[in-house]
PDB file of N, CA and C in Angstrom:
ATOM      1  N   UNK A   1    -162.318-177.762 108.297  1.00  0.00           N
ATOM      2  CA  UNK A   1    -161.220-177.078 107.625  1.00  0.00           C
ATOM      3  C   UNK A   1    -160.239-176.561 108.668  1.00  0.00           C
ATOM      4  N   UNK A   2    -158.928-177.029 108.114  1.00  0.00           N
ATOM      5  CA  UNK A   2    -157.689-176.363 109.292  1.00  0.00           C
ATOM      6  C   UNK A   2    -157.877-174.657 109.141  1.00  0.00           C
ATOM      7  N   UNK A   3    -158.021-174.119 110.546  1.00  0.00           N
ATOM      8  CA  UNK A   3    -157.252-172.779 110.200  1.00  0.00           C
ATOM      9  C   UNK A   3    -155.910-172.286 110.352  1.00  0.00           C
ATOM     10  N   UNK A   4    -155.439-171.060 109.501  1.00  0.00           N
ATOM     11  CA  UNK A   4    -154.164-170.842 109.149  1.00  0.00           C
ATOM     12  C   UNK A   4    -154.706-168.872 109.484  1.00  0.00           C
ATOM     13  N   UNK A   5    -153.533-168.728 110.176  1.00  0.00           N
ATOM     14  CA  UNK A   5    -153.551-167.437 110.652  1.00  0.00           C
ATOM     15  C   UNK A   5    -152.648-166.694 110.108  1.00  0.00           C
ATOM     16  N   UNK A   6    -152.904-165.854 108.913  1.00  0.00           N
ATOM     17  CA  UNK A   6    -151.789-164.675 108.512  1.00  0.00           C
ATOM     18  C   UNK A   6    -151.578-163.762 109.160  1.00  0.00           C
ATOM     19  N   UNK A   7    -150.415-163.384 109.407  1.00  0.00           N
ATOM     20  CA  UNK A   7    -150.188-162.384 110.962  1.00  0.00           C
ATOM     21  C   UNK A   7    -149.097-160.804 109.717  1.00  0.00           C
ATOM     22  N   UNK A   8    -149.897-160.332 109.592  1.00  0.00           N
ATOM     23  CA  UNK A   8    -148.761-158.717 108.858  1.00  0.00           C
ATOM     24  C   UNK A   8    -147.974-157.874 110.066  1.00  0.00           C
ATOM     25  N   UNK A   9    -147.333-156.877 109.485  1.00  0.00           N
ATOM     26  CA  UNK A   9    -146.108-156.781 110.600  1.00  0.00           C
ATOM     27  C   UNK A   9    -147.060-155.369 111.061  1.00  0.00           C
ATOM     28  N   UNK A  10    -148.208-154.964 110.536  1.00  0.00           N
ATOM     29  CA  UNK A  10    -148.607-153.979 111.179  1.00  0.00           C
ATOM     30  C   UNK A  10    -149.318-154.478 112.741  1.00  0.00           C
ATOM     31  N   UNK A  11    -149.699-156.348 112.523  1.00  0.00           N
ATOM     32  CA  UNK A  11    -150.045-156.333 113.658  1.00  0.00           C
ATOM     33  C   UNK A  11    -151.355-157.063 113.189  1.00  0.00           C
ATOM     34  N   UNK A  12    -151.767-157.075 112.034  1.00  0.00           N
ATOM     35  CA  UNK A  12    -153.209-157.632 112.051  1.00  0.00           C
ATOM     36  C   UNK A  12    -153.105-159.340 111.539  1.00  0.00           C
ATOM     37  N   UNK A  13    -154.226-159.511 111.920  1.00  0.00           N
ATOM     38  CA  UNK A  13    -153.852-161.384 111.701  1.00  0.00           C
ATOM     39  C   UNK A  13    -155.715-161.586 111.165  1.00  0.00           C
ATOM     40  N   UNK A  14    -155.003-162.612 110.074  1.00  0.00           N
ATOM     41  CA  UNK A  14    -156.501-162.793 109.595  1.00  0.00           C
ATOM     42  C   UNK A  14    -156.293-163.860 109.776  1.00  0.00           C
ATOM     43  N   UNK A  15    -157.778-164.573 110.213  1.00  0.00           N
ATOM     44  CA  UNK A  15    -157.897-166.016 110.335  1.00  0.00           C
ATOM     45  C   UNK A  15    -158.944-166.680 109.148  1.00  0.00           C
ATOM     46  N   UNK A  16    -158.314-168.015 108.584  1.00  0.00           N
ATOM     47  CA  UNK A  16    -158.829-168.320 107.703  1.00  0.00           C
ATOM     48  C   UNK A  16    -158.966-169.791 107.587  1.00  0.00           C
ATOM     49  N   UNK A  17    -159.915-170.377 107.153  1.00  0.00           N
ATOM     50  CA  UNK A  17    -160.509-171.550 106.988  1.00  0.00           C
ATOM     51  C   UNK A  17    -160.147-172.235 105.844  1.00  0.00           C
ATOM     52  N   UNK A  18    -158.682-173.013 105.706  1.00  0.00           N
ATOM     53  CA  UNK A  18    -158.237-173.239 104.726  1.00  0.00           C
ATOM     54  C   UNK A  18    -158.865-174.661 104.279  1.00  0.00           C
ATOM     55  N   UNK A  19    -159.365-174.965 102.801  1.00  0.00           N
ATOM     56  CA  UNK A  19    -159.641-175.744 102.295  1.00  0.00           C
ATOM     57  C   UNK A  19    -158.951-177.013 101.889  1.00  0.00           C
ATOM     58  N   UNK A  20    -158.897-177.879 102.694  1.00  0.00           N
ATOM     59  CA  UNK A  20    -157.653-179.191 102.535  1.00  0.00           C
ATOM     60  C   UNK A  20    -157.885-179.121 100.895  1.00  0.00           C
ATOM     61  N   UNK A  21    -156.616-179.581 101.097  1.00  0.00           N
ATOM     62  CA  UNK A  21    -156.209-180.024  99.098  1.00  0.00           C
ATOM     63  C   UNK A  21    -155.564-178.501  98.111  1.00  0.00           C
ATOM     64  N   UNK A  22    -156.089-177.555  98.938  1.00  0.00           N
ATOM     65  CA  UNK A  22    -155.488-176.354  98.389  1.00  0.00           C
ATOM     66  C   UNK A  22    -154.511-175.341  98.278  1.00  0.00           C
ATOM     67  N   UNK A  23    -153.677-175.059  97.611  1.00  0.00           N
ATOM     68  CA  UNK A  23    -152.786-174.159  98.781  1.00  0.00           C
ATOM     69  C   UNK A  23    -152.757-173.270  99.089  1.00  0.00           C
ATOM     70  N   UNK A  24    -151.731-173.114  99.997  1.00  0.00           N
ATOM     71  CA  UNK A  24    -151.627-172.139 101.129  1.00  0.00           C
ATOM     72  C   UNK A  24    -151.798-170.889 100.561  1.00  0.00           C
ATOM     73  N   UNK A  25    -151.726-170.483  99.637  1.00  0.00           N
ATOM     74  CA  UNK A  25    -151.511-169.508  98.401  1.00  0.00           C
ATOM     75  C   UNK A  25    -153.133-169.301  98.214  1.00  0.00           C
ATOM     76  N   UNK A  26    -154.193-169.858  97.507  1.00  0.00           N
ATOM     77  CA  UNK A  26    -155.224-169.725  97.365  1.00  0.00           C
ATOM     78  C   UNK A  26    -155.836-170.314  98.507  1.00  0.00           C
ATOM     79  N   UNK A  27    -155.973-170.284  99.438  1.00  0.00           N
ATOM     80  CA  UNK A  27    -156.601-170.329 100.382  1.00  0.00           C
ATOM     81  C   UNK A  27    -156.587-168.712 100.994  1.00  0.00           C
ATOM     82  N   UNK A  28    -155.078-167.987 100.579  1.00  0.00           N
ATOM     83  CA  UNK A  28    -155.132-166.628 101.458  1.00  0.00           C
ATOM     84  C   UNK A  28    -155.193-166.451 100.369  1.00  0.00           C
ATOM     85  N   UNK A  29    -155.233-165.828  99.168  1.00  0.00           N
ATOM     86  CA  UNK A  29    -156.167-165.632  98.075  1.00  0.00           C
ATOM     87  C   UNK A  29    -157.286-165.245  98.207  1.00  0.00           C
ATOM     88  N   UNK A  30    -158.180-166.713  98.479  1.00  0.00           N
ATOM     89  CA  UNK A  30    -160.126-166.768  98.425  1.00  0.00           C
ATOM     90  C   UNK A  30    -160.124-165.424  99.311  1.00  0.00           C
ATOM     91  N   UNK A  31    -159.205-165.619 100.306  1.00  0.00           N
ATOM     92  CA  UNK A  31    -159.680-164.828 101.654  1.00  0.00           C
ATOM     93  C   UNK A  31    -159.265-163.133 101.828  1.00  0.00           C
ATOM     94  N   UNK A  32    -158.658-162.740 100.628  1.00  0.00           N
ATOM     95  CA  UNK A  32    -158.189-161.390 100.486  1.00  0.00           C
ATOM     96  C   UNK A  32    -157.366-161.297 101.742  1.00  0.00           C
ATOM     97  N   UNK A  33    -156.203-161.757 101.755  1.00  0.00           N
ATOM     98  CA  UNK A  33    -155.075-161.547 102.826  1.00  0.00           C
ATOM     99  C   UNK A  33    -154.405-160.708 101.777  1.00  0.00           C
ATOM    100  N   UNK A  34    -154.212-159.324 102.351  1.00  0.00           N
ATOM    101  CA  UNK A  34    -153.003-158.742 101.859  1.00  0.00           C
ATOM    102  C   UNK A  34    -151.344-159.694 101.544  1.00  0.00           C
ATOM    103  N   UNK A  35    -150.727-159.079 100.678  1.00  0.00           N
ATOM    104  CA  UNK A  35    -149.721-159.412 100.795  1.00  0.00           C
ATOM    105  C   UNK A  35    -148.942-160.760  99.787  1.00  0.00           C
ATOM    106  N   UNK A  36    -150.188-161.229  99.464  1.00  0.00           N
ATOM    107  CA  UNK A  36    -150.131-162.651  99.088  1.00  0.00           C
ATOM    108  C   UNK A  36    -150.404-162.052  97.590  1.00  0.00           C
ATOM    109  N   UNK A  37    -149.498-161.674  96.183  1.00  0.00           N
ATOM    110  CA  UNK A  37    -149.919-161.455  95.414  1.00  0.00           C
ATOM    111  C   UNK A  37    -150.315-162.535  94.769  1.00  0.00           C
ATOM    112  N   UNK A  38    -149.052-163.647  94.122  1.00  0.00           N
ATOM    113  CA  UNK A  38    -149.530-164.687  94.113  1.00  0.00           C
ATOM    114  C   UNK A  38    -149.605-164.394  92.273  1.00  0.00           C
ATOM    115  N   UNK A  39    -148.893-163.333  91.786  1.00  0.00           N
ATOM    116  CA  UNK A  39    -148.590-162.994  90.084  1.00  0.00           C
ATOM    117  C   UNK A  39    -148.528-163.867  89.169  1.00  0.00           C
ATOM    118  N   UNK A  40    -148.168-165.595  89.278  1.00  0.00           N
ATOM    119  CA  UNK A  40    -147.890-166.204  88.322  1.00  0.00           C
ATOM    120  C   UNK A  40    -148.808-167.142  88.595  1.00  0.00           C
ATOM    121  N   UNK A  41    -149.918-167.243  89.461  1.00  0.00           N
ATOM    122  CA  UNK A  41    -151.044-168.271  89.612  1.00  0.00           C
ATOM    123  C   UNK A  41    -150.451-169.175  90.393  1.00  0.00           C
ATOM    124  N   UNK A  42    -149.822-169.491  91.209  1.00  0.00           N
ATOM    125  CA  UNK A  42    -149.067-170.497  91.630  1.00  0.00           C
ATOM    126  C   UNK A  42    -148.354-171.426  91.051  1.00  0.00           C
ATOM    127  N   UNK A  43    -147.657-171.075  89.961  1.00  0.00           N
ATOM    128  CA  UNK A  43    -146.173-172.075  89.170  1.00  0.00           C
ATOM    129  C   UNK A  43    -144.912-172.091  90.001  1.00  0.00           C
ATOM    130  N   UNK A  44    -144.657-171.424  91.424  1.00  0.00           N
ATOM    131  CA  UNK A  44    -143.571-171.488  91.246  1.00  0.00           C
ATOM    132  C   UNK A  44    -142.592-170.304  90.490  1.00  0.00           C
ATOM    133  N   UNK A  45    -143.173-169.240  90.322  1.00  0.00           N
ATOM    134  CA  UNK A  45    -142.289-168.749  89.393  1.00  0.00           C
ATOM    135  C   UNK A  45    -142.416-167.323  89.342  1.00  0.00           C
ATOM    136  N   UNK A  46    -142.970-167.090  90.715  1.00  0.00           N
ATOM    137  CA  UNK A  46    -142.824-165.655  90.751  1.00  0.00           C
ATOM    138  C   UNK A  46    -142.367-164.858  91.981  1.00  0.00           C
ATOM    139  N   UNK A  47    -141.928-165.875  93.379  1.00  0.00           N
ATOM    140  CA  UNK A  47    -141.865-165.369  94.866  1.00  0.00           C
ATOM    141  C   UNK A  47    -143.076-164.305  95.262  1.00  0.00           C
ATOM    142  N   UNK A  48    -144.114-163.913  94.598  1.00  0.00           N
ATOM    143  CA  UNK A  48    -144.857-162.900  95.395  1.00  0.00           C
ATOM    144  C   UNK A  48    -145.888-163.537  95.871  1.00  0.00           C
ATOM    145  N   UNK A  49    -145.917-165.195  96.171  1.00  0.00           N
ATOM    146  CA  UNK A  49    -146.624-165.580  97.569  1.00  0.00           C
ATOM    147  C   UNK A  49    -145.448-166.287  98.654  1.00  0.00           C
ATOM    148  N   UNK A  50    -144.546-165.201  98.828  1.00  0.00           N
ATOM    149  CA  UNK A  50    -143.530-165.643  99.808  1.00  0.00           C
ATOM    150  C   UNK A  50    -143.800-165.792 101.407  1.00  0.00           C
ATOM    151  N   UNK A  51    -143.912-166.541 102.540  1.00  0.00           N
ATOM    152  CA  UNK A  51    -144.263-166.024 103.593  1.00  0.00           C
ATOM    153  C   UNK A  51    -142.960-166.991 104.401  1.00  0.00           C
ATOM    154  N   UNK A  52    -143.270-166.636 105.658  1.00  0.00           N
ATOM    155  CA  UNK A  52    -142.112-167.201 107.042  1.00  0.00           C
ATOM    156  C   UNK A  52    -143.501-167.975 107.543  1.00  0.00           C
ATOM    157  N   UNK A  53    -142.916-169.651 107.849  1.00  0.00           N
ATOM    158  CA  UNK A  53    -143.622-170.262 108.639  1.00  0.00           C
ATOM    159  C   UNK A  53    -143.451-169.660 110.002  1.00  0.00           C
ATOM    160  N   UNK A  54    -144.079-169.353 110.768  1.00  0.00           N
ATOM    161  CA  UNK A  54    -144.320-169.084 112.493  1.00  0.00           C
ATOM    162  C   UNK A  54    -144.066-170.200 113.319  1.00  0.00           C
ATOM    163  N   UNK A  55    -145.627-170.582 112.795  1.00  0.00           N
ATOM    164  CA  UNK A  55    -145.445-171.791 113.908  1.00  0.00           C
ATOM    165  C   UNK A  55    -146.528-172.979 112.766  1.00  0.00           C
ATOM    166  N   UNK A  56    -145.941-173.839 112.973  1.00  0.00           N
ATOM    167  CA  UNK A  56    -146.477-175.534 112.698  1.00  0.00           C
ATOM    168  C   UNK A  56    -146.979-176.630 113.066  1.00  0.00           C
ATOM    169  N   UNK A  57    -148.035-177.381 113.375  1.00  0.00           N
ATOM    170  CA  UNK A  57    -147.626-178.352 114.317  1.00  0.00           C
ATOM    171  C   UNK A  57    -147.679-179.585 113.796  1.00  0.00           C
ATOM    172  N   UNK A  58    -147.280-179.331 112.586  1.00  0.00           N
ATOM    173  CA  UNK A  58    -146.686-180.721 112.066  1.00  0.00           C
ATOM    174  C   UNK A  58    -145.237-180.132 110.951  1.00  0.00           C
ATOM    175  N   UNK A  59    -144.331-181.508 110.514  1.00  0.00           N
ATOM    176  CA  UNK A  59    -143.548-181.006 109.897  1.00  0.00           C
ATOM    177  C   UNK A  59    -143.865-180.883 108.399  1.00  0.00           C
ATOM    178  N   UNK A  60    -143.435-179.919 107.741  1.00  0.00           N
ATOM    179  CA  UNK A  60    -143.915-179.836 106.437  1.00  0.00           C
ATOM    180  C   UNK A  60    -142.887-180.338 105.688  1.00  0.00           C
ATOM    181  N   UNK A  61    -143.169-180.647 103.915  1.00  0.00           N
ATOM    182  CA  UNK A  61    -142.719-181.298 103.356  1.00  0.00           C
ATOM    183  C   UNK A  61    -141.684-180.484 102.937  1.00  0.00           C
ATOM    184  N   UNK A  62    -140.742-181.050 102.371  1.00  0.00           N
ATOM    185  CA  UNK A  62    -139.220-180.072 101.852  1.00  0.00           C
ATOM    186  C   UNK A  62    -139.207-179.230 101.319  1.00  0.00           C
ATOM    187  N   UNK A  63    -138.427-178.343 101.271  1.00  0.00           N
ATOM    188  CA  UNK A  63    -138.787-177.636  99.736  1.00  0.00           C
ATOM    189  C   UNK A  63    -137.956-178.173  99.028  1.00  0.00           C
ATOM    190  N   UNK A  64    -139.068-178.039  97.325  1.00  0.00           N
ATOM    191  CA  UNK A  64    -138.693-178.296  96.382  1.00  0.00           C
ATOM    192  C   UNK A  64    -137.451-177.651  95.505  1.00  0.00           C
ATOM    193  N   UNK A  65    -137.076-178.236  94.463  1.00  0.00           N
ATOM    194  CA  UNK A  65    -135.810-177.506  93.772  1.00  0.00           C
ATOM    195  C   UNK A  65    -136.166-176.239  93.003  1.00  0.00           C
ATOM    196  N   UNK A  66    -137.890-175.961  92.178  1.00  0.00           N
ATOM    197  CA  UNK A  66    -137.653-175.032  91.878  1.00  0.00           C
ATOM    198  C   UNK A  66    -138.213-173.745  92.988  1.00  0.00           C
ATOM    199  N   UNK A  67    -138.945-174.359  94.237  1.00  0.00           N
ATOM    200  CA  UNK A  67    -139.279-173.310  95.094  1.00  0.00           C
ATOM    201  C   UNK A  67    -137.954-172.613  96.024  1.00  0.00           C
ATOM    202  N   UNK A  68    -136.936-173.553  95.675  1.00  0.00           N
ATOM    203  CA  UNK A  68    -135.698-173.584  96.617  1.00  0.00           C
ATOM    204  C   UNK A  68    -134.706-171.988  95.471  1.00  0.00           C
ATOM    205  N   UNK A  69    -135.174-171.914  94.062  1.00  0.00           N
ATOM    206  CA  UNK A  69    -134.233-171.218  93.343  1.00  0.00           C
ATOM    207  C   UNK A  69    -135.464-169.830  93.747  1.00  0.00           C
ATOM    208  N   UNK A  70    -136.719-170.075  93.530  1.00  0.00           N
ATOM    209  CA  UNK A  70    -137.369-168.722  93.512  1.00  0.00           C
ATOM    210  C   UNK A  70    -137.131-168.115  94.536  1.00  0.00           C
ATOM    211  N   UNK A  71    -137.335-168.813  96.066  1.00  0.00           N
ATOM    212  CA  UNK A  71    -137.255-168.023  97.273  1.00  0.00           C
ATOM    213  C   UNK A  71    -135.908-167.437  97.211  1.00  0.00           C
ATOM    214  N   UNK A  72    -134.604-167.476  96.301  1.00  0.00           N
ATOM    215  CA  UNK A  72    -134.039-166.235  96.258  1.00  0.00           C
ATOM    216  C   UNK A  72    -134.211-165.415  95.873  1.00  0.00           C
ATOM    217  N   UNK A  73    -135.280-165.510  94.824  1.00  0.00           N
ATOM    218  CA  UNK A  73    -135.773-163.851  94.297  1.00  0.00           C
ATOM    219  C   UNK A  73    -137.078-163.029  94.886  1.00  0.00           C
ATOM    220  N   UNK A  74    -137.202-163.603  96.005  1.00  0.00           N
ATOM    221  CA  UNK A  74    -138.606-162.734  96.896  1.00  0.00           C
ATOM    222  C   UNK A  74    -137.879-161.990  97.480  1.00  0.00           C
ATOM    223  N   UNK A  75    -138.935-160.832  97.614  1.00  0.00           N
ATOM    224  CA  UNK A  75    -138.200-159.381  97.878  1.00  0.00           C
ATOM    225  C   UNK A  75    -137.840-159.849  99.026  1.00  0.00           C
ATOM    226  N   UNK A  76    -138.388-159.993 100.245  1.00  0.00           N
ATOM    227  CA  UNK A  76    -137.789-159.989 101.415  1.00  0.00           C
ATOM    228  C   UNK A  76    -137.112-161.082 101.544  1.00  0.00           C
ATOM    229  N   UNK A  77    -135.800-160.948 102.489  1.00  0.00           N
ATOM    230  CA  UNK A  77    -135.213-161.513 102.726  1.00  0.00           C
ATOM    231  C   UNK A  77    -135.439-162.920 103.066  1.00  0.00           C
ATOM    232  N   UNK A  78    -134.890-163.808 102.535  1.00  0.00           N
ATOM    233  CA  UNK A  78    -134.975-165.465 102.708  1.00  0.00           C
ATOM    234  C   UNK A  78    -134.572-166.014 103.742  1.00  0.00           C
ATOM    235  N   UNK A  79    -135.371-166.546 104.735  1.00  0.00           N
ATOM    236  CA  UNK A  79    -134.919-167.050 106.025  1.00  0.00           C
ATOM    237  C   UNK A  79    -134.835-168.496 105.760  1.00  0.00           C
ATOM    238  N   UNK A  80    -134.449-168.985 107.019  1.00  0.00           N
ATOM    239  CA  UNK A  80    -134.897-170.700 107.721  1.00  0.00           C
ATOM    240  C   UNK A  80    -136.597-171.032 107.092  1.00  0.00           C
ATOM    241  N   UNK A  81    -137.425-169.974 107.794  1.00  0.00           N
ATOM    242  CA  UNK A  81    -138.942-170.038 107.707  1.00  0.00           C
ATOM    243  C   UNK A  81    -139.215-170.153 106.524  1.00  0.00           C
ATOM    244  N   UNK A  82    -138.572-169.501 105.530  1.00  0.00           N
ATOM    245  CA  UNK A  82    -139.234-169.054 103.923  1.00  0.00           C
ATOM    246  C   UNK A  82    -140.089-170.155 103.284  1.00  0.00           C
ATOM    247  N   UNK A  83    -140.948-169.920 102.904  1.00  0.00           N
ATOM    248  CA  UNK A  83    -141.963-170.856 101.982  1.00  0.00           C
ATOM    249  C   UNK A  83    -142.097-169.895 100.900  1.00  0.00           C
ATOM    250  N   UNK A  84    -143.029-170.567  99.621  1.00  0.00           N
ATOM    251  CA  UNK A  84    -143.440-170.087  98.668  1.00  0.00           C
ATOM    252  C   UNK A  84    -145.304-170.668  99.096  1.00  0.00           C
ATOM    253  N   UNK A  85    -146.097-170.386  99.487  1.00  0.00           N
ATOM    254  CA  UNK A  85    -147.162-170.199  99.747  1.00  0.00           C
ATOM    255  C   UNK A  85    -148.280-170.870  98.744  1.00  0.00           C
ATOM    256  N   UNK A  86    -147.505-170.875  97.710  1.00  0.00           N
ATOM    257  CA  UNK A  86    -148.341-171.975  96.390  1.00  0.00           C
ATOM    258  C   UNK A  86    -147.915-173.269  96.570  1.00  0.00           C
ATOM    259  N   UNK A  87    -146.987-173.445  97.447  1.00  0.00           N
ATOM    260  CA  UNK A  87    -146.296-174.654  96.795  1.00  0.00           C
ATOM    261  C   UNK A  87    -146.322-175.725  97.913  1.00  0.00           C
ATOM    262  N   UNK A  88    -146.745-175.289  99.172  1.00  0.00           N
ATOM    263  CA  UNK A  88    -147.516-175.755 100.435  1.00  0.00           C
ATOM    264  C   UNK A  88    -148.911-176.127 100.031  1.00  0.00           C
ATOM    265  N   UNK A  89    -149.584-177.576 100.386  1.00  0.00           N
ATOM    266  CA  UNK A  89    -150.762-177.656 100.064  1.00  0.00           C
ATOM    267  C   UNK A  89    -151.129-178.310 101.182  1.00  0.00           C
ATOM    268  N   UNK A  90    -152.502-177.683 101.196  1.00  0.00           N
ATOM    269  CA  UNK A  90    -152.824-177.536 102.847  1.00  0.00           C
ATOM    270  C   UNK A  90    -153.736-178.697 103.232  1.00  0.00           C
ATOM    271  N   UNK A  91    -153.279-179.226 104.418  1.00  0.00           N
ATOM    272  CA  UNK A  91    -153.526-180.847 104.800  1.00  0.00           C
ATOM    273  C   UNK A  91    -154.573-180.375 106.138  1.00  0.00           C
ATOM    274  N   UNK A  92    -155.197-181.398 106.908  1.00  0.00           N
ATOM    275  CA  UNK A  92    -155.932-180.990 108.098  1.00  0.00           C
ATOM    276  C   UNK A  92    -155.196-180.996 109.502  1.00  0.00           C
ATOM    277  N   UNK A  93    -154.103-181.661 109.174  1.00  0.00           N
ATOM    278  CA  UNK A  93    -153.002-181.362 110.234  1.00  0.00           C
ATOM    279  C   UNK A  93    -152.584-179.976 110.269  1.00  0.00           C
ATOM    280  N   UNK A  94    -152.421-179.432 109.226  1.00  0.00           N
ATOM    281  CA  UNK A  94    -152.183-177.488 109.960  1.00  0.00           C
ATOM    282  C   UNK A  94    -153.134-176.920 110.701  1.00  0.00           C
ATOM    283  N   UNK A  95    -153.838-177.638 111.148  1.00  0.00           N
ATOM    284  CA  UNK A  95    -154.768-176.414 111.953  1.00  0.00           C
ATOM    285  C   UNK A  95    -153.917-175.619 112.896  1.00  0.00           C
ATOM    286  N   UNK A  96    -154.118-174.199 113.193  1.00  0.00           N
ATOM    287  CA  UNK A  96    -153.357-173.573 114.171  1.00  0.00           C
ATOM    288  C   UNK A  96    -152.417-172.875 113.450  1.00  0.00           C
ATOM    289  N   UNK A  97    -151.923-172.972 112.256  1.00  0.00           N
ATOM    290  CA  UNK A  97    -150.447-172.838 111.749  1.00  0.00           C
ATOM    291  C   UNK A  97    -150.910-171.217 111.724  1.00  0.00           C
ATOM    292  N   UNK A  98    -149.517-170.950 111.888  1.00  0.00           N
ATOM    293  CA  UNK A  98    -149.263-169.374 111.687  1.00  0.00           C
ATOM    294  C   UNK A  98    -148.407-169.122 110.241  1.00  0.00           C
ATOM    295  N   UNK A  99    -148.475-167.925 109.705  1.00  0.00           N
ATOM    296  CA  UNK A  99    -147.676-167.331 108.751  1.00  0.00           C
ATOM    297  C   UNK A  99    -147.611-166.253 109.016  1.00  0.00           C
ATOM    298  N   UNK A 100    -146.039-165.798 108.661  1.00  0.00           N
ATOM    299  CA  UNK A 100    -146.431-164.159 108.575  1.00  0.00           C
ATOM    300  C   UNK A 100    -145.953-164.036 107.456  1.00  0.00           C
ATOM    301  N   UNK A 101    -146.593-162.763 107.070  1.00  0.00           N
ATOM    302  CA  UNK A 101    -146.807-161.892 105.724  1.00  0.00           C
ATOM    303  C   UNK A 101    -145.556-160.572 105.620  1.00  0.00           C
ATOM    304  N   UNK A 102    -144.557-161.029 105.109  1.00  0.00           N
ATOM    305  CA  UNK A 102    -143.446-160.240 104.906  1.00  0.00           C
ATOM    306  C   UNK A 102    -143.869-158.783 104.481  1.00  0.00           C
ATOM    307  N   UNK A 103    -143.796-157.706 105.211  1.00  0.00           N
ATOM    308  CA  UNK A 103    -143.757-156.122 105.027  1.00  0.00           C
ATOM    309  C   UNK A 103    -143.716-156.022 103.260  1.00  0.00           C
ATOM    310  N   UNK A 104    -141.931-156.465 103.201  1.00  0.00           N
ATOM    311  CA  UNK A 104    -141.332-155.752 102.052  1.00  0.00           C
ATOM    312  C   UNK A 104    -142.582-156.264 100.924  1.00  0.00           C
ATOM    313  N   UNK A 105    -143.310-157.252 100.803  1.00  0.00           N
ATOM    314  CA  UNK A 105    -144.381-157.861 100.028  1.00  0.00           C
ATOM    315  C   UNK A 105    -145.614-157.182  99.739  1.00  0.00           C
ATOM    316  N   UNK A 106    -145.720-156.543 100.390  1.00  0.00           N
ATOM    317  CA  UNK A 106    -147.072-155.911 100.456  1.00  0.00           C
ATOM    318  C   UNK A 106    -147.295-154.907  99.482  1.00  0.00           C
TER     319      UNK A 106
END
């Protein structure tokens, strides 16, 4: 299993053993990562599994049209990085990947 490192702005980073085929969303889910509410089950349709990619070491797939309308409504501010965390599904090429866990989210 790739690991994926949630990093919060207090400083703590959980490391987690993400389950290929799943996403990024319930993988920090299973694993009680703060931050990751994750309110609408992963549809797409709620921004409260919003995170900033860090670091990657592969390229990820686009975002989609309706993850592209929600990430304007996650509280924190919408970067370059922004993902929706459900909508990433996690391959064995992320091993290493970083996320961080937006403050305003928590």
């Amino acid at each position: 299993m790739p690991e994926i490192q949630f990093l919060q702005a207090d400083g703590r980073v959980d490391r987690v053993d993400a389950p290929v085929g799943v996403s990024i969303m319930k993988a920090a889910v299973g694993a009680g990562v703060p931050g990751i509410l994750a309110e609408c089950g992963g549809q797409a349709m709620c921004a409260t599994c919003h995170v900033h990619i860090r670091y990657t070491p592969v390229v990820l797939p686009e975002v989609g049209e309706d993850e592209d309308e929600m990430l304007d409504c996650a509280l924190s501010p919408r970067a370059e990085s922004s993902r929706l965390s459900c909508q990433v599904t996690v391959e064995a090429s992320y091993d290493g990947m970083s996320v961080y866990v937006p403050a305003e989210d928590l």
